[in-house]
Protein backbone atom coordinates (compact mmCIF):
# COMPACT_ATOMS: atom_id res chain seq x y z
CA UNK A 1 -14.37 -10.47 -17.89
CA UNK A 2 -12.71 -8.60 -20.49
CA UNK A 3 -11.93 -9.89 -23.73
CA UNK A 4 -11.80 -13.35 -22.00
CA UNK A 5 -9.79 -12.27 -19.30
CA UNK A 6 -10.79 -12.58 -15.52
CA UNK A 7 -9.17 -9.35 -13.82
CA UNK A 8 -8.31 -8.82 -10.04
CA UNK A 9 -7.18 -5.64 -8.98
CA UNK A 10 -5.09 -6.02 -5.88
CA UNK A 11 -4.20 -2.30 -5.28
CA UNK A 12 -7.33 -0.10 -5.68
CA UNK A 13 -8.14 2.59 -3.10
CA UNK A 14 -11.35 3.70 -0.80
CA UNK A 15 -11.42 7.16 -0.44
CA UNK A 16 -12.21 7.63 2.53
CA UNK A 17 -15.17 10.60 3.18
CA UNK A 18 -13.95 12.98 6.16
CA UNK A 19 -17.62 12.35 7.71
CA UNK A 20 -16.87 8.98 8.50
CA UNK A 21 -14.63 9.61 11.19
CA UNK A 22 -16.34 11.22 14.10
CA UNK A 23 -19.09 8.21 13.90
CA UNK A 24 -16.89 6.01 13.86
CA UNK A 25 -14.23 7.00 16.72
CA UNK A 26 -14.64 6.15 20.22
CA UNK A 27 -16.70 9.18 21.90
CA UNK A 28 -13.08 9.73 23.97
CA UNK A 29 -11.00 10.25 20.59
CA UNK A 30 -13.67 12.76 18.60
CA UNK A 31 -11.22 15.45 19.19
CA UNK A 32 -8.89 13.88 16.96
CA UNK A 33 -11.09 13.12 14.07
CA UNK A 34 -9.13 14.07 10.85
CA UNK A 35 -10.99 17.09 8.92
CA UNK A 36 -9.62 19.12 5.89
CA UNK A 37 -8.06 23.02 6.94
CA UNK A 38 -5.96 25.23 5.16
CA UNK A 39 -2.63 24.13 4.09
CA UNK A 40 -1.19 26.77 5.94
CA UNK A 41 -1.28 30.06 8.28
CA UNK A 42 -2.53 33.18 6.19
CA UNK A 43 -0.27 34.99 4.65
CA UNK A 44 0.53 38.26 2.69
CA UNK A 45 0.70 38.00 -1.65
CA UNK A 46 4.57 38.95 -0.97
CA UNK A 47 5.10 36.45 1.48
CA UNK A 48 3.51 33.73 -0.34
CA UNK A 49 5.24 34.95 -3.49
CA UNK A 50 8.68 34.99 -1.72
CA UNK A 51 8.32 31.19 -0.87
CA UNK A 52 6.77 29.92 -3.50
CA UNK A 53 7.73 31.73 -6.39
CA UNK A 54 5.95 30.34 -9.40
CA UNK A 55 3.33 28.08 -7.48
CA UNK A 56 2.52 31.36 -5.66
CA UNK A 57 -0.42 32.01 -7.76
CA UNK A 58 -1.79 29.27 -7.98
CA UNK A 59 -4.41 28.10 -4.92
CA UNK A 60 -2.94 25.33 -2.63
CA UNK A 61 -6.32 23.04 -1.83
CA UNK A 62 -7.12 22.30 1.80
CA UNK A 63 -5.14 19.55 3.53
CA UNK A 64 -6.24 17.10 5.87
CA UNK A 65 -5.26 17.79 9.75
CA UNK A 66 -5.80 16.57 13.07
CA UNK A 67 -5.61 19.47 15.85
CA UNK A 68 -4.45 21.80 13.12
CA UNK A 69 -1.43 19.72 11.83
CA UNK A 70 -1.41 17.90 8.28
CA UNK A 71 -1.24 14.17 8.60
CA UNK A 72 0.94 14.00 5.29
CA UNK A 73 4.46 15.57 5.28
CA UNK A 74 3.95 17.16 1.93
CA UNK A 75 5.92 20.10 0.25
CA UNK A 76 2.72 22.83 -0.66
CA UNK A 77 4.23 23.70 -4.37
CA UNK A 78 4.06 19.44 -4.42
CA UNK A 79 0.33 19.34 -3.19
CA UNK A 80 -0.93 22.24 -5.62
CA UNK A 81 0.42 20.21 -8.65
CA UNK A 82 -1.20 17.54 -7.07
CA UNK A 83 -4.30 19.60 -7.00
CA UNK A 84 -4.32 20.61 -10.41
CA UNK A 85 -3.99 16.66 -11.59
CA UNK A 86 -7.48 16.03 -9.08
CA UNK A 87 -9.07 19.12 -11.28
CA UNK A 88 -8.98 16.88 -14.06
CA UNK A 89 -10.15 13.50 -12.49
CA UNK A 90 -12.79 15.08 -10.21
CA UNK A 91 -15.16 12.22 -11.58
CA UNK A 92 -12.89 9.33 -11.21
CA UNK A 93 -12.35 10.44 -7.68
CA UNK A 94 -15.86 10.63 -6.67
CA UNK A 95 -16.77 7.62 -7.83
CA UNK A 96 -13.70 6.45 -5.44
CA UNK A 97 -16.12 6.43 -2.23
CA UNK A 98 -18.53 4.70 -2.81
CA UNK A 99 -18.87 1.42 -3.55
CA UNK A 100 -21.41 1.64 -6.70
CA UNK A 101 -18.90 4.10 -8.13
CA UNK A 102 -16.22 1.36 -7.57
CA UNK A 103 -18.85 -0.93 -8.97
CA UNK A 104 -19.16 0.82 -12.45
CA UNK A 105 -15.86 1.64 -12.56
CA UNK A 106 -14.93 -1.74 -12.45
CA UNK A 107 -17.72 -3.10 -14.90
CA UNK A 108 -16.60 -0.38 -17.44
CA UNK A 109 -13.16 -1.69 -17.09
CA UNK A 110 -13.45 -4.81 -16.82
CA UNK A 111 -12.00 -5.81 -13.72
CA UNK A 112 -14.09 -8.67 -11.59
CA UNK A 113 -12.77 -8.57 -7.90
CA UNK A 114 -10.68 -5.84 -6.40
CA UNK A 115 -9.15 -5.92 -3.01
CA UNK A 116 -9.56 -2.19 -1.29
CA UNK A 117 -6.70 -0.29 0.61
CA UNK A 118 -7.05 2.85 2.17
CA UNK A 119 -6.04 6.57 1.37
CA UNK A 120 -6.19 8.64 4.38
CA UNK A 121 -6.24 6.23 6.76
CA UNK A 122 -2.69 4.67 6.30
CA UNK A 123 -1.44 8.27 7.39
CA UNK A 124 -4.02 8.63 10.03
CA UNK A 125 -2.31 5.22 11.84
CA UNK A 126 0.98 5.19 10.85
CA UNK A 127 2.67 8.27 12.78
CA UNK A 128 4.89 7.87 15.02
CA UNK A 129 4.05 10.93 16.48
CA UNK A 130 0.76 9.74 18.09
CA UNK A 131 0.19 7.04 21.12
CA UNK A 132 -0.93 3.71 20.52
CA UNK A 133 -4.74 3.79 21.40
CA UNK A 134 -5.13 6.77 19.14
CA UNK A 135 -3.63 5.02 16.51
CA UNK A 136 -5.52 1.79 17.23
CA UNK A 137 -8.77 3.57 17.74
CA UNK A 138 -8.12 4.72 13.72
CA UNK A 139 -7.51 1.72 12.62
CA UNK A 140 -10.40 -0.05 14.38
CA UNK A 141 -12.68 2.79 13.18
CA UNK A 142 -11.42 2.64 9.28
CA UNK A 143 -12.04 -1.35 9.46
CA UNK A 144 -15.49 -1.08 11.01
CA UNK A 145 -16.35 1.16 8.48
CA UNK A 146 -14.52 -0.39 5.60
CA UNK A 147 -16.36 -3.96 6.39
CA UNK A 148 -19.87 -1.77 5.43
CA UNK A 149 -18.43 -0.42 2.42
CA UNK A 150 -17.31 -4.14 1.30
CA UNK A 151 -20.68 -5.45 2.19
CA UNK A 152 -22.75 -4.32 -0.72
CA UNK A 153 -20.57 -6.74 -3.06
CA UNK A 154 -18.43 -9.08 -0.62
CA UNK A 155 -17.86 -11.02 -3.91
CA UNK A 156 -16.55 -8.55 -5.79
CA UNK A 157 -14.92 -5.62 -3.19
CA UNK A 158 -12.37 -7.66 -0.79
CA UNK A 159 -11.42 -5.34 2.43
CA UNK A 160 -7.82 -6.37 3.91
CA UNK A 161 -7.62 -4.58 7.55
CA UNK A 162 -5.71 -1.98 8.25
CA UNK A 163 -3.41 -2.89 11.41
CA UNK A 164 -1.37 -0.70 13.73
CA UNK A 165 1.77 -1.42 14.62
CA UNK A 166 2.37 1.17 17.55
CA UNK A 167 1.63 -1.86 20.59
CA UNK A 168 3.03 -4.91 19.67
CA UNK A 169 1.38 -6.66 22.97
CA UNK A 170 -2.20 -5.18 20.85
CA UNK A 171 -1.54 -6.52 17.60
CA UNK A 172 -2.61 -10.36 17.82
CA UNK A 173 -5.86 -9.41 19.31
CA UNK A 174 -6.56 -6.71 17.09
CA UNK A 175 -5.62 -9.15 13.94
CA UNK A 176 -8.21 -11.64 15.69
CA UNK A 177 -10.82 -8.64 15.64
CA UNK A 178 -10.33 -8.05 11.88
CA UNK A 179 -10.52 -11.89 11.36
CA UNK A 180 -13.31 -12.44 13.23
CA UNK A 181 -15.40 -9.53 11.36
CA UNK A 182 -14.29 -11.10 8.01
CA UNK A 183 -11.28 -9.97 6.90
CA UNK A 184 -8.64 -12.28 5.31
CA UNK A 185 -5.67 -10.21 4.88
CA UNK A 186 -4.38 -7.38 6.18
CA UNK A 187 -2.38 -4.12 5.34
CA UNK A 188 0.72 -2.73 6.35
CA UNK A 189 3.28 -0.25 5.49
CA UNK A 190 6.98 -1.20 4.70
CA UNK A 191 8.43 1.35 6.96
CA UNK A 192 9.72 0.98 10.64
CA UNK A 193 6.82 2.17 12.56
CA UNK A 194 7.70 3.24 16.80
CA UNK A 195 11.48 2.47 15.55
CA UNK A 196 10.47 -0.97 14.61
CA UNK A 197 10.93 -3.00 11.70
CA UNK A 198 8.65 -5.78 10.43
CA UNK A 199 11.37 -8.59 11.90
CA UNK A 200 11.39 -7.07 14.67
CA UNK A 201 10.99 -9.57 17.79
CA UNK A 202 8.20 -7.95 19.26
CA UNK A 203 5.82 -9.07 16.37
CA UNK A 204 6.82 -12.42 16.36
CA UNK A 205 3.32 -13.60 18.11
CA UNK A 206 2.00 -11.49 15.20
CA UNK A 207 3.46 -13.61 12.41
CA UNK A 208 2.23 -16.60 13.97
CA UNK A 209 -1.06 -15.51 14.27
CA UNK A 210 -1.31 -14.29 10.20
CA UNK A 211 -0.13 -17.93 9.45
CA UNK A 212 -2.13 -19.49 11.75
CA UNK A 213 -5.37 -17.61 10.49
CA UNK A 214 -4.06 -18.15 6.85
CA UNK A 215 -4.13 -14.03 6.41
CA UNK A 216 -2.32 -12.51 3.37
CA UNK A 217 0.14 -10.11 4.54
CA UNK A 218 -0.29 -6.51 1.93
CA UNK A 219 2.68 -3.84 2.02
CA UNK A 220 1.66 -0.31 0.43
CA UNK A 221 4.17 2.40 1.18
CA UNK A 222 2.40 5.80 0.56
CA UNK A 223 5.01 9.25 0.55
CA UNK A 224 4.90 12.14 3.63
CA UNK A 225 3.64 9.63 6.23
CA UNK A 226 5.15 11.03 9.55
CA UNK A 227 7.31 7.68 9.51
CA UNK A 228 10.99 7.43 8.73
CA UNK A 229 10.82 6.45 4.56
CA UNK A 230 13.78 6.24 2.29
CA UNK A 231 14.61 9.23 0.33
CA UNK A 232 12.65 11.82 2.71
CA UNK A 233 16.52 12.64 4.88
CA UNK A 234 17.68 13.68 1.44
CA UNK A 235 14.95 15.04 -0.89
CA UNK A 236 12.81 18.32 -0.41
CA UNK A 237 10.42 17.70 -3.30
CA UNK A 238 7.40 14.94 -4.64
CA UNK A 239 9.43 14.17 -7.21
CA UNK A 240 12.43 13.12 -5.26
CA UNK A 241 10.84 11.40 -2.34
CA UNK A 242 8.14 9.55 -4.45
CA UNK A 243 10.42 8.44 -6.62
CA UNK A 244 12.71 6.55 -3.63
CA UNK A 245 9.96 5.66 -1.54
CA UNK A 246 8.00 3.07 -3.06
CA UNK A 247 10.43 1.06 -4.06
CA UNK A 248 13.45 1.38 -2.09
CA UNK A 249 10.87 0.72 0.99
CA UNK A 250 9.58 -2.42 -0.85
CA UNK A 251 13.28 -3.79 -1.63
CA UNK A 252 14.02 -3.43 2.06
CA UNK A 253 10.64 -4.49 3.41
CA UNK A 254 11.29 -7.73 1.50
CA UNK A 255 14.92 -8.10 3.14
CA UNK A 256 13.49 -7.64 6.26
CA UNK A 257 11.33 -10.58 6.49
CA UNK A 258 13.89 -12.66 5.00
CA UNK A 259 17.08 -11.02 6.79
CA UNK A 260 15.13 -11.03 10.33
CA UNK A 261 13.89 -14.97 9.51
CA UNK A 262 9.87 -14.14 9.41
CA UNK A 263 9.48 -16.08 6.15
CA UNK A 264 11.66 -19.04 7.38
CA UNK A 265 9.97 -19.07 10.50
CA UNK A 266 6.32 -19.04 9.22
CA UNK A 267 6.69 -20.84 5.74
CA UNK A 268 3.51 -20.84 4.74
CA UNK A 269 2.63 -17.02 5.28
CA UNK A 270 1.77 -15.69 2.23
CA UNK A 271 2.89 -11.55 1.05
CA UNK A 272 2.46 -8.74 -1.47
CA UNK A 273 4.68 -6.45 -2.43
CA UNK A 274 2.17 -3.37 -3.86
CA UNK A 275 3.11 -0.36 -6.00
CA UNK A 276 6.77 -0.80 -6.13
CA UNK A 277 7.03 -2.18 -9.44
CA UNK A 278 9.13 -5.16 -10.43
CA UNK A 279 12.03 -4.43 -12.41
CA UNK A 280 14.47 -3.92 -9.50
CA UNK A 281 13.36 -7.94 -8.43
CA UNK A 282 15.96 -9.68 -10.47
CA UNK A 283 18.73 -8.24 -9.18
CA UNK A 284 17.93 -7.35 -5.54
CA UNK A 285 17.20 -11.12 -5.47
CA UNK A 286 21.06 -11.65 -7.57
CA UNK A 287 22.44 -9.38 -4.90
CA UNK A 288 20.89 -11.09 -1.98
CA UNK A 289 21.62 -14.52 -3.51
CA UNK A 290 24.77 -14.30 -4.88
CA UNK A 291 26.59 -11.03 -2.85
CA UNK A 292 24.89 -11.14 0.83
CA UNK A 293 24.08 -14.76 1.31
CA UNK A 294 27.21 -16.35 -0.82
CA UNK A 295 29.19 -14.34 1.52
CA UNK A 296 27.55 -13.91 4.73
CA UNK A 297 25.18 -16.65 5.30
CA UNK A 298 26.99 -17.87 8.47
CA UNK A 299 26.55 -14.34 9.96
CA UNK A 300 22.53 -15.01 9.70
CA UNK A 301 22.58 -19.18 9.75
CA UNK A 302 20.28 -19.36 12.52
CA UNK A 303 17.18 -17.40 10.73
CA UNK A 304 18.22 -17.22 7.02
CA UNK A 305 18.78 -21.39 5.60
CA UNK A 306 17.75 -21.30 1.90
CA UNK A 307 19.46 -18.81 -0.59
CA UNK A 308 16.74 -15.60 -0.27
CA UNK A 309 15.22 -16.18 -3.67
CA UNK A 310 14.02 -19.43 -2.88
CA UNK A 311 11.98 -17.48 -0.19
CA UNK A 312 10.33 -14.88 -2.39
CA UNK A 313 9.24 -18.09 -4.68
CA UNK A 314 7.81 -19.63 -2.14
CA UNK A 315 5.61 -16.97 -0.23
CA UNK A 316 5.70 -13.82 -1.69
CA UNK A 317 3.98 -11.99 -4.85
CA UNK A 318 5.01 -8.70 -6.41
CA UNK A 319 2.54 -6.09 -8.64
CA UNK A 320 4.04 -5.31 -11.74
CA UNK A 321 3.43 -1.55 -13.17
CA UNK A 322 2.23 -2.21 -17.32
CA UNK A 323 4.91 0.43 -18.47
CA UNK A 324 7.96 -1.17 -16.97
CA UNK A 325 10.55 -1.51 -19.11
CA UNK A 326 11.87 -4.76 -19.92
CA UNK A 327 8.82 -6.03 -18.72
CA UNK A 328 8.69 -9.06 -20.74
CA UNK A 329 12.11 -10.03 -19.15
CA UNK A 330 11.10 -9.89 -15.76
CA UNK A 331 8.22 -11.85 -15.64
CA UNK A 332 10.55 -14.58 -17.55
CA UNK A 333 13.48 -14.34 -14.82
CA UNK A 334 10.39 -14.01 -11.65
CA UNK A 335 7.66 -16.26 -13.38
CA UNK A 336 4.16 -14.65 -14.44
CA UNK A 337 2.79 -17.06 -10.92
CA UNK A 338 4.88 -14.46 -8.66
CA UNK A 339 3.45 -11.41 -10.36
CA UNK A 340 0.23 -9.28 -9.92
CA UNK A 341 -1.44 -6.54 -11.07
CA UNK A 342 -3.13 -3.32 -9.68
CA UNK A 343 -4.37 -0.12 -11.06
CA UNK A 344 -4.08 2.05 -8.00
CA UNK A 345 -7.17 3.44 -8.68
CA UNK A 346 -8.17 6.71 -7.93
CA UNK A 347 -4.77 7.80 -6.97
CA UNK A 348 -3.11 10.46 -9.28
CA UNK A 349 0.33 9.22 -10.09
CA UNK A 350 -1.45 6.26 -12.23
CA UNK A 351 -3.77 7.29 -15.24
CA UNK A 352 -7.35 5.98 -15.39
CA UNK A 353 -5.94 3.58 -18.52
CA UNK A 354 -4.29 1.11 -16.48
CA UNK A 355 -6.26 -2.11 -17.29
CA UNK A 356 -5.94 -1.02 -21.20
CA UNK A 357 -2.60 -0.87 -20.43
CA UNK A 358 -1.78 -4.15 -19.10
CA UNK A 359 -4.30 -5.66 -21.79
CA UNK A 360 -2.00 -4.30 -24.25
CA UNK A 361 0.56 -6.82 -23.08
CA UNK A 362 -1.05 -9.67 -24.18
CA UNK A 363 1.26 -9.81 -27.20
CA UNK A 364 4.50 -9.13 -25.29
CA UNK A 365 3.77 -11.61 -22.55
CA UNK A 366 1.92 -14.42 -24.13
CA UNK A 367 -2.44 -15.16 -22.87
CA UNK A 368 -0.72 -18.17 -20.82
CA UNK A 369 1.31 -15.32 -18.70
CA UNK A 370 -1.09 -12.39 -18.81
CA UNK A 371 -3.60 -15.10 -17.44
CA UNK A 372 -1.84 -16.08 -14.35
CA UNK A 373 -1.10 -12.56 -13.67
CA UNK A 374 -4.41 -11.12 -13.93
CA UNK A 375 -6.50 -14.28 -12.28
CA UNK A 376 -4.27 -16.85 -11.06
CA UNK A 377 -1.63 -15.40 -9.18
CA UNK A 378 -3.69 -12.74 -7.01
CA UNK A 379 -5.61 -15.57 -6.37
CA UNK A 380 -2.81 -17.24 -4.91
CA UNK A 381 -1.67 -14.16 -3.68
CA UNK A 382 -5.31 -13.69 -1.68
CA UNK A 383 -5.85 -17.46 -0.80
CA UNK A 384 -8.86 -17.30 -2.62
């Protein structure tokens, strides 16, 4: 507990250690375990200065690849600024795989349970670029070795299973897999994976299986996947991309379930919105309410029946980011029950401070709201 305060973190990461991969692929798919090369084919000073101008003097660390290709679409001056932030958290993200160095990260923080997505692996399974068994034969491999990670402190480290989305005729039985070796949610990215998107009627078995197994339904967008993701047709750099991608992927990941009728058709299915922040809730949910469905419900009678907010009160959570502005606001227009809260531990574009941070709210947002976001929303959120 801290300062009287029971803490889950819904959005921490695993980092997953390159080793890990050829035990745990099939003999058949070895060939294609992930290991860290070179960003790029050697070069001459004056080349490298020519393209990279100011970042050309700076070293560019290795990037994971599979057969000699990255698995993130990342611009290189982008990764070495990246680089230089790990320089200065090279504890923080050691003690991001393993699970004692989640353990006393989370004691010195004070955070009690924390539910563990992946880093490399969402990139590893999401590309569209790859067939289905490879892609299944990552994810099967991350959640075989995820559920021995969680097993040191099942109370404390919860493991939602990564699923891929390449075979929809696959994805019930692999979601009955990951149920049967424990798991009780699973994770998924926003974007359209194999052209799909997450209404698409090829999952529909899917959704009825999460509800029927009562599993919690976790989207995490993560920039450069080889996926389509909003903001990567237009923007060459981190800072552009990053900045669309989280959000604007959450805002349409949300219209999708409720614009393609998954939440009406499965009313009891329960989802997360991770890493997006909140503050563009209130008035996608306006928009959706009082633009789209005041205007166009008939177009979408058959799917959509209930104005769209009424479905994100009903089934779905969102993480708030402590720093939002207008923060106070938003949890007053959503309600503090709707809202969770993450610290995206290890990961670079949050500081280590995050659970200070959202302490520091207590005065802003009342102990009756910072409770329900810290303890009793996630565990809604979680079925726990």
């Amino acid at each position: 507990m801290r300062d009287g305060f029971r803490i889950i973190d819904v959005d921490r990461h695993v980092l997953e250690p390159v080793a890990m991969w050829p035990e745990y692929l099939p003999a058949r798919m070895r060939e294609y375990a992930p290991r860290f090369e070179p960003f790029g084919p050697p070069e001459t000073v004056a080349e490298r200065l020519n393209r990279l101008g100011e970042h050309a003097l700076l070293p560019t660390p290795q990037i994971l690849c599979v057969a000699g290709e990255p698995v993130m679409r990342v611009p290189e001056a982008a990764y070495i600024e990246v680089g230089l932030i790990a320089e200065g958290r090279r504890e923080l993200l050691a003690a991001a795989t393993t699970p004692r160095g989640h353990l006393d990260e989370m004691d010195t923080t004070g955070v009690d349970v924390a539910v563990m997505l992946p880093t490399f692996a969402t990139y590893l399974v999401n590309d569209d670029s790859i067939d289905a068994e490879r892609s299944r034969a990552y994810a099967s491999a991350y959640n075989r070795w995820l559920g021995g990670f969680c097993s040191s402190a099942p109370a404390r480290l919860l493991g939602p299973a990564l699923i891929s989305r390449h075979d929809p005729e696959a994805l019930v039985g692999d979601l009955e897999q990951a149920v049967h070796g424990g798991a009780r949610s699973v994770v998924l990215r926003p974007n359209p994976v194999q052209g799909r998107t997450l209404s698409a009627p090829a999952y529909a078995r899917f959704w009825a299986a999460c509800e029927h197994h009562a599993v919690t339904i976790l989207l995490h967008e993560g920039t450069h996947a080889r996926l389509p993701t909003a903001g990567a047709d237009r923007f060459q750099t981190q800072f552009g991309r990053h900045a669309c991608s989280h959000p604007m992927e959450a805002m349409m990941a949300l219209l999708s379930l409720i614009e393609g009728g998954v939440l009406e058709a499965h009313p009891t299915l329960r989802v997360g919105l991770l890493e997006a922040g909140c503050g563009f809730l209130p008035y996608w949910l306006w928009r959706l309410d009082h633009v789209e469905y005041a205007q166009m419900r008939g177009e979408v009678r058959g799917r959509v029946r209930r104005p769209p907010s009424e479905y994100f009160q009903r089934q779905c959570w969102i993480a708030l980011e402590p720093g939002e502005a207008m923060l106070d606001r938003v949890v007053k227009e959503i309600g503090a029950t709707r809202m969770v809260f993450g610290t995206d531990f290890p990961h670079l574009d949050h500081g280590p401070g995050m659970v200070d941070e959202v302490m520091a709210l207590r005065g802003a947002l009342g102990d009756e709201a910072l409770r329900a976001i810290l303890w009793e929303s996630p565990c809604g959120l979680m079925g726990m």
